[in-house]
Protein backbone atom coordinates (compact mmCIF):
# COMPACT_ATOMS: atom_id res chain seq x y z
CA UNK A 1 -93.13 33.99 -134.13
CA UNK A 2 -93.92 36.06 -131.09
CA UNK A 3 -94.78 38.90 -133.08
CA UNK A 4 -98.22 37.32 -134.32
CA UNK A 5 -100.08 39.84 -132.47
CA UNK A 6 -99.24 42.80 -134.42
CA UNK A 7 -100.05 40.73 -137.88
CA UNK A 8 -103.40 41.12 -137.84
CA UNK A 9 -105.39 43.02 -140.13
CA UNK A 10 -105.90 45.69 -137.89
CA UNK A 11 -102.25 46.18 -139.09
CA UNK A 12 -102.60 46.11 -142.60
CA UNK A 13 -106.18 47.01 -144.15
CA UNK A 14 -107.26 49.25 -141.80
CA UNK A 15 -104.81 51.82 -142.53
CA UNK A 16 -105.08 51.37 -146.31
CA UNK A 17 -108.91 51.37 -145.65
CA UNK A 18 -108.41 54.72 -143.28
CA UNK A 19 -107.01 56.63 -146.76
CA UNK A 20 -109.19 55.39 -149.18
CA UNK A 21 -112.77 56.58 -150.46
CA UNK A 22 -116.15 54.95 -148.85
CA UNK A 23 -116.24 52.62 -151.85
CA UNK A 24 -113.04 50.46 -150.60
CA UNK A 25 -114.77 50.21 -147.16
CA UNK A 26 -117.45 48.29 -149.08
CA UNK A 27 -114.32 46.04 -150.43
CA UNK A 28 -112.97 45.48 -147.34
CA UNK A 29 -116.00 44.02 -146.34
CA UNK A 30 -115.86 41.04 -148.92
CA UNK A 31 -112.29 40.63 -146.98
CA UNK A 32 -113.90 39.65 -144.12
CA UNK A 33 -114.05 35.61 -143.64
CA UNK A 34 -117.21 33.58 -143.79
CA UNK A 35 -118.61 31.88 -141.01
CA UNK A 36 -117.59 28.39 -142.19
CA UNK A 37 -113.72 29.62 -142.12
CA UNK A 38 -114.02 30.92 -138.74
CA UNK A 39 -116.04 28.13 -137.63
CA UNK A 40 -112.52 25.80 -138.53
CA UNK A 41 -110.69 28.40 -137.22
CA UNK A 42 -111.85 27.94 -134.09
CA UNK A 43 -112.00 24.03 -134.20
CA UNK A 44 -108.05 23.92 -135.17
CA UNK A 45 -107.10 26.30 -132.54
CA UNK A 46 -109.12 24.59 -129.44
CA UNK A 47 -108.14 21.23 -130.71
CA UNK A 48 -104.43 22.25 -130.98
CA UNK A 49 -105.20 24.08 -127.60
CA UNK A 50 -106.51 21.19 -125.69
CA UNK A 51 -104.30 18.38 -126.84
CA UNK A 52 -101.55 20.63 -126.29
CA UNK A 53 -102.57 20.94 -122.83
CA UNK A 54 -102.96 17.30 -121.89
CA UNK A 55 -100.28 15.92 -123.21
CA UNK A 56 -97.62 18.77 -121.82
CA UNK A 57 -99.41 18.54 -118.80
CA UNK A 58 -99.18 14.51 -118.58
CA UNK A 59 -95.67 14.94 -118.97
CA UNK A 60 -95.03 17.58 -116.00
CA UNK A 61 -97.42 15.19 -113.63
CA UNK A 62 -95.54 12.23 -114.50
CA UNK A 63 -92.22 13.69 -114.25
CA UNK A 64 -93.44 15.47 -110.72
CA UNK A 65 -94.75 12.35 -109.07
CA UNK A 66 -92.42 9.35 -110.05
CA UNK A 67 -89.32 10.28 -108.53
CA UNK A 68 -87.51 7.62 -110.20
CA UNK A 69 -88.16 9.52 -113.70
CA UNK A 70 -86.35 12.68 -112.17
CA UNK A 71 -83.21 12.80 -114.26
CA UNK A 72 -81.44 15.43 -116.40
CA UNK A 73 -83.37 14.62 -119.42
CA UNK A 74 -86.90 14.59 -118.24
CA UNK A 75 -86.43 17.61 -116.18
CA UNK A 76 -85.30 19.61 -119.56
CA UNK A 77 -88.45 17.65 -121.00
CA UNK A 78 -90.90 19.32 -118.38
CA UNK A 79 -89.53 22.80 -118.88
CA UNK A 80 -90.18 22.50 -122.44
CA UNK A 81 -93.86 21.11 -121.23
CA UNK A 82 -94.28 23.83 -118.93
CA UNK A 83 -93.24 26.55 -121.77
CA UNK A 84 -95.50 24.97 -124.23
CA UNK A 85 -98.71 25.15 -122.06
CA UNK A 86 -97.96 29.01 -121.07
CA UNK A 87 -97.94 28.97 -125.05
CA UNK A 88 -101.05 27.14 -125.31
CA UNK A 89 -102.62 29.54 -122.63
CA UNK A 90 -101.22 33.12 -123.87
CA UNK A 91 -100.34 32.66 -127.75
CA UNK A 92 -103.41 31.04 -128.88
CA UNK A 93 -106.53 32.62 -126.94
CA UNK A 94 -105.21 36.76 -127.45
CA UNK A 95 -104.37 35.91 -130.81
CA UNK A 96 -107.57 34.49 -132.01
CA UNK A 97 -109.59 36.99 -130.57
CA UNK A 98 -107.93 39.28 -131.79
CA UNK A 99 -107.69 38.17 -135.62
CA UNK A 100 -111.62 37.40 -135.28
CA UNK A 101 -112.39 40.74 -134.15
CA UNK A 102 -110.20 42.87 -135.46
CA UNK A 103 -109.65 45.19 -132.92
CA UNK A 104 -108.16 44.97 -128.98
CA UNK A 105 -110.73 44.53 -125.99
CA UNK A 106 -108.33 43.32 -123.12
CA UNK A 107 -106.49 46.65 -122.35
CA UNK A 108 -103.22 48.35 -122.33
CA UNK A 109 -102.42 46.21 -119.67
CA UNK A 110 -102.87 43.08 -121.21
CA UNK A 111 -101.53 44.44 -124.56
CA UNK A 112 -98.02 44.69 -122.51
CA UNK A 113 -97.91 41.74 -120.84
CA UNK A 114 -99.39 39.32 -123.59
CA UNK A 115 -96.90 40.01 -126.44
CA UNK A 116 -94.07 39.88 -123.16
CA UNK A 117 -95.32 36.12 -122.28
CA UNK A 118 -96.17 34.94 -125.87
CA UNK A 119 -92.00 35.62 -126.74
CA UNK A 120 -91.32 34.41 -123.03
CA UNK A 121 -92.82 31.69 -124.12
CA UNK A 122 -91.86 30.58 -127.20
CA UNK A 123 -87.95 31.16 -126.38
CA UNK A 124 -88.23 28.82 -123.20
CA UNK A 125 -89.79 26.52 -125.52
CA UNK A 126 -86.95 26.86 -128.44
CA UNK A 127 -84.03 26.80 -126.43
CA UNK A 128 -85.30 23.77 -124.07
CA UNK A 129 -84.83 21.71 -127.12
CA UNK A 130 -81.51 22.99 -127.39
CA UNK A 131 -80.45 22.16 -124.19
CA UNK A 132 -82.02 18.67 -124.61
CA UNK A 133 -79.80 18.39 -128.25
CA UNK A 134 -76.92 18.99 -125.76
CA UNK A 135 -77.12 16.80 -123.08
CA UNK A 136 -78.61 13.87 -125.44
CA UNK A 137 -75.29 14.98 -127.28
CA UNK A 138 -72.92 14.21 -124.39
CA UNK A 139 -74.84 11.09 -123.15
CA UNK A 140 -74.06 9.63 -127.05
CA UNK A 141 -71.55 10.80 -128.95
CA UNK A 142 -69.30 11.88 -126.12
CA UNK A 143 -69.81 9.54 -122.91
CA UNK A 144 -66.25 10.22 -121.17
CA UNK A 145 -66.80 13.67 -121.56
CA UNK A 146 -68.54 16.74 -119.43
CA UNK A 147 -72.03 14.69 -118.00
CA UNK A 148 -74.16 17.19 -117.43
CA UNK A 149 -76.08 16.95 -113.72
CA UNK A 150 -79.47 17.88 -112.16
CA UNK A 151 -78.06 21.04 -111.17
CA UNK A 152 -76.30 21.54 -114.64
CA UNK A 153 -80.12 21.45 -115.82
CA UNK A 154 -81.63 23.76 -112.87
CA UNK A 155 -79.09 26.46 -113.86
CA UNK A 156 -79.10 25.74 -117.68
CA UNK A 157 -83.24 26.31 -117.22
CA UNK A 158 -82.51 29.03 -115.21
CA UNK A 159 -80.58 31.10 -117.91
CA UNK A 160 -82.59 29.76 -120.75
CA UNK A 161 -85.80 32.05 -119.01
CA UNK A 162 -83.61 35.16 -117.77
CA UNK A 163 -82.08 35.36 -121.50
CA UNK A 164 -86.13 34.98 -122.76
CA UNK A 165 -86.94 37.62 -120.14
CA UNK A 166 -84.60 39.89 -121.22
CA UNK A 167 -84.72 39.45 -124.95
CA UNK A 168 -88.29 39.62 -124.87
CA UNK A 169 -88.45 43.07 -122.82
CA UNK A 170 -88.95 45.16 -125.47
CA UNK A 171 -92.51 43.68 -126.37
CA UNK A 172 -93.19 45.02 -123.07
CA UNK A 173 -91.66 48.37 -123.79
CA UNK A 174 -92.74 49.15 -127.29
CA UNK A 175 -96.46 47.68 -127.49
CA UNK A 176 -99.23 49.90 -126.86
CA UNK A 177 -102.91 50.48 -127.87
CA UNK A 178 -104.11 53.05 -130.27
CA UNK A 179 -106.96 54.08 -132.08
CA UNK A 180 -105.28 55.41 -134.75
CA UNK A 181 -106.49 52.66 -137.52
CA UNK A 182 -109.69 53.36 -136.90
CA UNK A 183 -109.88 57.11 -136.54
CA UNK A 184 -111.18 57.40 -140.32
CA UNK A 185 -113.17 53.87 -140.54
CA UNK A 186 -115.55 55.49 -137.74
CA UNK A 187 -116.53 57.79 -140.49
CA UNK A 188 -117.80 54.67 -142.40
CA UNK A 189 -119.38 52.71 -140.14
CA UNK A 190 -120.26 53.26 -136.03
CA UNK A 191 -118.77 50.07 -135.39
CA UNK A 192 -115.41 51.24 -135.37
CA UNK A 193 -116.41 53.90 -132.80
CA UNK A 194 -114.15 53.72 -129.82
CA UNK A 195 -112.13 50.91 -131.01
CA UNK A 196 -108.19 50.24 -130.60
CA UNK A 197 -105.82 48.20 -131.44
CA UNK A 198 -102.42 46.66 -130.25
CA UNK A 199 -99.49 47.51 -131.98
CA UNK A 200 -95.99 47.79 -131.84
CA UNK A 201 -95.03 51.44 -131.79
CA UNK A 202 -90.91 51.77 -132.26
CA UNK A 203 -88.63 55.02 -132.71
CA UNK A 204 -88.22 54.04 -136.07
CA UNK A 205 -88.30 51.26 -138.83
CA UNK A 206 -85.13 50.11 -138.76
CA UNK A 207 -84.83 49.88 -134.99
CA UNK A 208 -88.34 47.63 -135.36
CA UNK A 209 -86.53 45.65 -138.47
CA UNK A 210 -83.50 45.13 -136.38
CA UNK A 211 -85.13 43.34 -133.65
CA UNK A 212 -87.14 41.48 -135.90
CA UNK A 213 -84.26 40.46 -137.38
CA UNK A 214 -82.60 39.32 -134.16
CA UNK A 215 -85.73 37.49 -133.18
CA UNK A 216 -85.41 35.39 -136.60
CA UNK A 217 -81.78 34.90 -135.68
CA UNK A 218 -81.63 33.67 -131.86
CA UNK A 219 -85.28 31.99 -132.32
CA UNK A 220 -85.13 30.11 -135.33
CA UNK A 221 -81.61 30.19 -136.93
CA UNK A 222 -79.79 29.34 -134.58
CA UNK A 223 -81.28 26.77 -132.35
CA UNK A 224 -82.53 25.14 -135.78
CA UNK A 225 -78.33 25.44 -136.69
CA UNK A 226 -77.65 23.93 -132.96
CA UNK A 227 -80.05 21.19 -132.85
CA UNK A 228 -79.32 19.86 -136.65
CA UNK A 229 -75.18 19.44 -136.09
CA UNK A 230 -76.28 18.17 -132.81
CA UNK A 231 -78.37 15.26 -134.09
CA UNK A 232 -76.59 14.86 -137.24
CA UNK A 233 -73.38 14.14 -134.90
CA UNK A 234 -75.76 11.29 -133.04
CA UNK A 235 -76.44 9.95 -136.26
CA UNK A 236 -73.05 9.55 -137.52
CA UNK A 237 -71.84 8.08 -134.21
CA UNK A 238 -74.65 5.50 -134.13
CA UNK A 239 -73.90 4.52 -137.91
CA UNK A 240 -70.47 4.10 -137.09
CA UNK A 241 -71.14 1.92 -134.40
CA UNK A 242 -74.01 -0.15 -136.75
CA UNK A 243 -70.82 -1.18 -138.56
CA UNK A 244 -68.85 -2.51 -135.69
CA UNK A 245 -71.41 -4.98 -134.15
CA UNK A 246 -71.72 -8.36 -135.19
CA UNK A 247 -74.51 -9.58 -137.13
CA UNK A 248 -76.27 -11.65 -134.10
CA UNK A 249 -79.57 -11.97 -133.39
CA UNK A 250 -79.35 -9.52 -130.12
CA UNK A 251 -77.48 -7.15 -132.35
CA UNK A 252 -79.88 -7.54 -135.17
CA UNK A 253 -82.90 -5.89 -132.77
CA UNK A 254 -80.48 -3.67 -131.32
CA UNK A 255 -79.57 -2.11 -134.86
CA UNK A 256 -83.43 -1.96 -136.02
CA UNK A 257 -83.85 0.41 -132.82
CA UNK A 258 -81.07 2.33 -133.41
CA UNK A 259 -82.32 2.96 -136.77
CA UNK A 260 -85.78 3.68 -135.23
CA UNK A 261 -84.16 6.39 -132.85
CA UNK A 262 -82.39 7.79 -136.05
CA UNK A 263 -85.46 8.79 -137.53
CA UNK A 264 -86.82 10.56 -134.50
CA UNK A 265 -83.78 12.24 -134.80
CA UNK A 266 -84.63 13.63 -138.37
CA UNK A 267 -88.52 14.08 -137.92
CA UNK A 268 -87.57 16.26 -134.61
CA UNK A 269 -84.88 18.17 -136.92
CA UNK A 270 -87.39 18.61 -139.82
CA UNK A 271 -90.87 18.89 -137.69
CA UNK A 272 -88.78 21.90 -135.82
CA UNK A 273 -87.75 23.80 -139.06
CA UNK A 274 -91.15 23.10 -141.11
CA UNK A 275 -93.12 24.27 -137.60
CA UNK A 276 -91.67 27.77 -137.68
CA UNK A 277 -90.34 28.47 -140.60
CA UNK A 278 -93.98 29.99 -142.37
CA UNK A 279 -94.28 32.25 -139.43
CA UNK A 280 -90.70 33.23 -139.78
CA UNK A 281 -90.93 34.24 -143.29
CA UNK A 282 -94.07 35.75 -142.43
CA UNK A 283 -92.77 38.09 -139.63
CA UNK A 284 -89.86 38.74 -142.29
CA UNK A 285 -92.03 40.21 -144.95
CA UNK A 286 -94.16 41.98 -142.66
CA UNK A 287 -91.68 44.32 -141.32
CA UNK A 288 -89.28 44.30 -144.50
CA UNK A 289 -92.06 44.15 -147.60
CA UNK A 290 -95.44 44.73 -145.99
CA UNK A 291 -96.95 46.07 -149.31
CA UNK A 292 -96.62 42.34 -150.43
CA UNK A 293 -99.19 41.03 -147.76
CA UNK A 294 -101.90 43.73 -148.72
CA UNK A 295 -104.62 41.48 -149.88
CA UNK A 296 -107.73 39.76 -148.86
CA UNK A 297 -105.62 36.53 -148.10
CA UNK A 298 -104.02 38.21 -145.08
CA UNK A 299 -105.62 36.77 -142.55
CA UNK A 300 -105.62 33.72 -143.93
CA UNK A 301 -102.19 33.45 -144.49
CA UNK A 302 -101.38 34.70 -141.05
CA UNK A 303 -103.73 32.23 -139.56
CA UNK A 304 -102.09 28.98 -141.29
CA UNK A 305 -98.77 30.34 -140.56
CA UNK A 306 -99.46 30.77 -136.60
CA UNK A 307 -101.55 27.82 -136.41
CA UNK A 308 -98.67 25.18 -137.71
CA UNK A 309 -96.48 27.10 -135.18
CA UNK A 310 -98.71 26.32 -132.59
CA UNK A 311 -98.73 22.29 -133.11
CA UNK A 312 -95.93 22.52 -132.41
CA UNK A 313 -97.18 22.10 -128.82
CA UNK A 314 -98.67 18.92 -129.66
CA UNK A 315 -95.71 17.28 -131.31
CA UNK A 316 -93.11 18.15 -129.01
CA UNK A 317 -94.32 16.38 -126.35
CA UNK A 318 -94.69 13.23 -128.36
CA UNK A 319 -91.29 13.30 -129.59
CA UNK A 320 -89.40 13.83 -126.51
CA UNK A 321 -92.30 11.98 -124.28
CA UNK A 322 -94.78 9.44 -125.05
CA UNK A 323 -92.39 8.13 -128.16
CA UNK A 324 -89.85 7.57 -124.74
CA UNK A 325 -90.06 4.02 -123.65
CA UNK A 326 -89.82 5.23 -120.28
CA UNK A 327 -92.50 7.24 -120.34
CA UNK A 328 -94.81 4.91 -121.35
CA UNK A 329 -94.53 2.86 -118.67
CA UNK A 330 -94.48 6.15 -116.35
CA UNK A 331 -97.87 6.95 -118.08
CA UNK A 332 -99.32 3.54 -117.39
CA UNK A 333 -98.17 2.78 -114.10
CA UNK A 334 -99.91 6.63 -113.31
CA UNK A 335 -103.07 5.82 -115.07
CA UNK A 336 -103.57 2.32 -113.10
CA UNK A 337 -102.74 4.43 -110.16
CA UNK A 338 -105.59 7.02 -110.62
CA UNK A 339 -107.96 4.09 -111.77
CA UNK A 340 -107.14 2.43 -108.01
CA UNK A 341 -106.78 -0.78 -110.67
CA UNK A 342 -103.50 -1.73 -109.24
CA UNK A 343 -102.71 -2.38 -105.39
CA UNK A 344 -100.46 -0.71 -103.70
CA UNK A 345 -97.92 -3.35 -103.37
CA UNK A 346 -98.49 -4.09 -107.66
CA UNK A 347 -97.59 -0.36 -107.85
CA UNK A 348 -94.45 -0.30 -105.70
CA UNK A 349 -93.40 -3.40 -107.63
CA UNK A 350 -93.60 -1.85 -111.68
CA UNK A 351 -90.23 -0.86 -112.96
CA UNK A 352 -90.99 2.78 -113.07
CA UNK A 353 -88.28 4.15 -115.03
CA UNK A 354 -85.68 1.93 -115.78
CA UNK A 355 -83.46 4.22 -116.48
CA UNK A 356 -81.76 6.85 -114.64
CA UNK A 357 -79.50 9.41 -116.07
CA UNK A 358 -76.38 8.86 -113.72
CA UNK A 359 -76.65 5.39 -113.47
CA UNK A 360 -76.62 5.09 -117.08
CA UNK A 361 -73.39 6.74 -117.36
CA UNK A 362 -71.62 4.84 -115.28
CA UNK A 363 -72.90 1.71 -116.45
CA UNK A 364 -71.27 2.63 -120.48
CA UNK A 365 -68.84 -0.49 -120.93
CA UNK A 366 -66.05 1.99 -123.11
CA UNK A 367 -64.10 -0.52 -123.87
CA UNK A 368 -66.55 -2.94 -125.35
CA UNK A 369 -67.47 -1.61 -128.80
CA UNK A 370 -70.08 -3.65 -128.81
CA UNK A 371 -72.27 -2.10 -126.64
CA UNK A 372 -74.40 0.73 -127.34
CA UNK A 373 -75.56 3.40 -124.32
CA UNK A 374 -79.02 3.20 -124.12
CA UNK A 375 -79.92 5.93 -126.66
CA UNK A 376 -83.43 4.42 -126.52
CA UNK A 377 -84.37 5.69 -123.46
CA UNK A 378 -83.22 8.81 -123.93
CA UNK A 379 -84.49 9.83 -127.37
């Protein structure tokens, strides 16, 4: 997923182009996509790029300013916001420039540190939902157990970007420019003159299909593994608990919201795995079957792959924000605020967020089957 850099067609046809006669340069041209298709391409990606921005950003400002909505959950929430807009800032600009234009104008500098930040990046972002599948976890299906605390989530952040840092080093290590795809195109045509491009340059192919490997493993795999028997245990426990209640009116709303939060549940699980997976497989055949991607559709392949990755950005915080009853009223009480619509003593006097993480723990009645914890506020 953070490998999208190297996918490019720089990759691909320009080496098969480098070896062939001047008639396949004249073939690679027809490769080459119309102005229409980049015209969407761009649209997508700055649509995807801005919405991902405001609504990641909402969330941090919202969680920053109303100190009432400072609890273990939201805090995992805004690291997850804060890792999707460094995604939205360093995945999406490099990597459309550099599919557009086929070769790499930022430096070696850049080269390095891009592809380092991109899988940054997108392993805060993974492994925040993880965390959050955890402590929603313990708040549900185990309530007398470990409660995780606002310093549980400082550190658990805290180890979440030092593994990232480290897993992502070699990025930062191995990536380089080179002009080598373009040394024998420059016979063809000046514009290839002086041109490089970014690549991953390993010891050897299996070192490079190890670590891609791993990458598939610890970025997809497993926190897809993590967060499904996570959710699917929250499921079970709140079906369990639809059959204890009594069929009252209260208990009638409270089981239509419970059946609400279970399909969040599943559309996070799902949205998650159908998000990444294309880029996964991608990434897979790339370093393991490369031959199989040498075609005109490329690009195009790459593109749709990278882009559903990216909207990611977009859904997350919807799921695990504005879908959060909570937030809601965080977002309008912070809207009437900016507006000056509301005076200050109207402000003071709106239930900001009425829940907190501790106090909701120790307000679970155990012994009253009855009662659910407030799973809505939360999910």
């Amino acid at each position: 997923m953070d490998k999208a850099i190297q996918h490019l067609s720089v990759g691909l046809f320009n080496r098969t182009i480098a070896n062939s006669s001047k008639s396949h340069f004249s073939q690679f041209d027809t490769c080459q996509p119309s102005s229409s298709a980049i015209f969407l391409l761009i649209t997508a990606y700055t649509v995807v790029t801005l919405v991902g921005l405001f609504e990641n950003l909402c969330l941090v400002v919202i969680i920053k300013k109303q100190k009432e909505a400072q609890n273990v959950t939201n805090i995992l929430i805004a690291n997850l916001s804060l890792s999707d807009v460094l995604m939205c800032i360093m995945c999406i600009p490099f990597t459309v420039a550099y599919t557009l234009m086929d070769h790499w104008i930022f430096g070696e500098a850049m080269c390095k540190i891009s592809s380092f930040v991109q899988s940054v990046s997108v392993t805060v972002s993974i492994f925040s939902l993880v965390l959050i599948a955890v402590e929603r976890y313990q708040l549900i299906v185990n309530p007398r157990g470990w409660k995780p605390s606002l310093s549980h989530a400082y550190w658990g952040i805290l180890l979440t970007w030092g593994f990232s840092v480290l897993m992502s080093i070699p990025f930062f290590i191995f990536h380089q420019i080179t002009d080598d795809p373009f040394s024998n195109l420059s016979f063809h045509t000046d514009f290839y003159k002086n041109k490089v491009a970014c690549i991953e340059a390993w010891p050897s192919v299996a070192q490079r299909r190890a670590f891609t490997t791993s990458l598939l493993v610890f970025q997809y795999c497993f926190p897809l593994g993590f967060i499904l028997i996570c959710y699917l245990k929250i499921f079970v426990c709140l079906r369990r608990r639809h059959g204890k209640v009594d069929r009252t009116r209260e208990n009638e709303s409270r089981l239509k919201e419970n059946k609400r939060i279970n399909v969040m549940l599943i559309s996070i699980v799902l949205t998650f795995a159908f998000c990444w997976l294309p880029l996964n497989i991608f990434n897979a055949m790339f370093d393991w079957n490369h031959e199989a991607l040498m075609n005109c559709h490329h690009n195009l392949v790459f593109t749709l792959c990278h882009l559903l990755a990216m909207i990611s950005t977009c859904i997350n915080p919807i799921f695990y924000g504005f879908l959060n009853k909570n937030f809601q009223k965080d977002l309008v009480v912070l809207i009437h605020h900016c507006r000056c619509l509301a005076s200050q003593e109207l402000y003071e006097n709106i239930a900001l967020s009425t829940l907190n993480t501790d106090v909701s723990k120790g307000s679970l009645n155990l012994n009253n089957m009855v009662y659910l914890p407030p799973v809505a506020e939360i999910v």
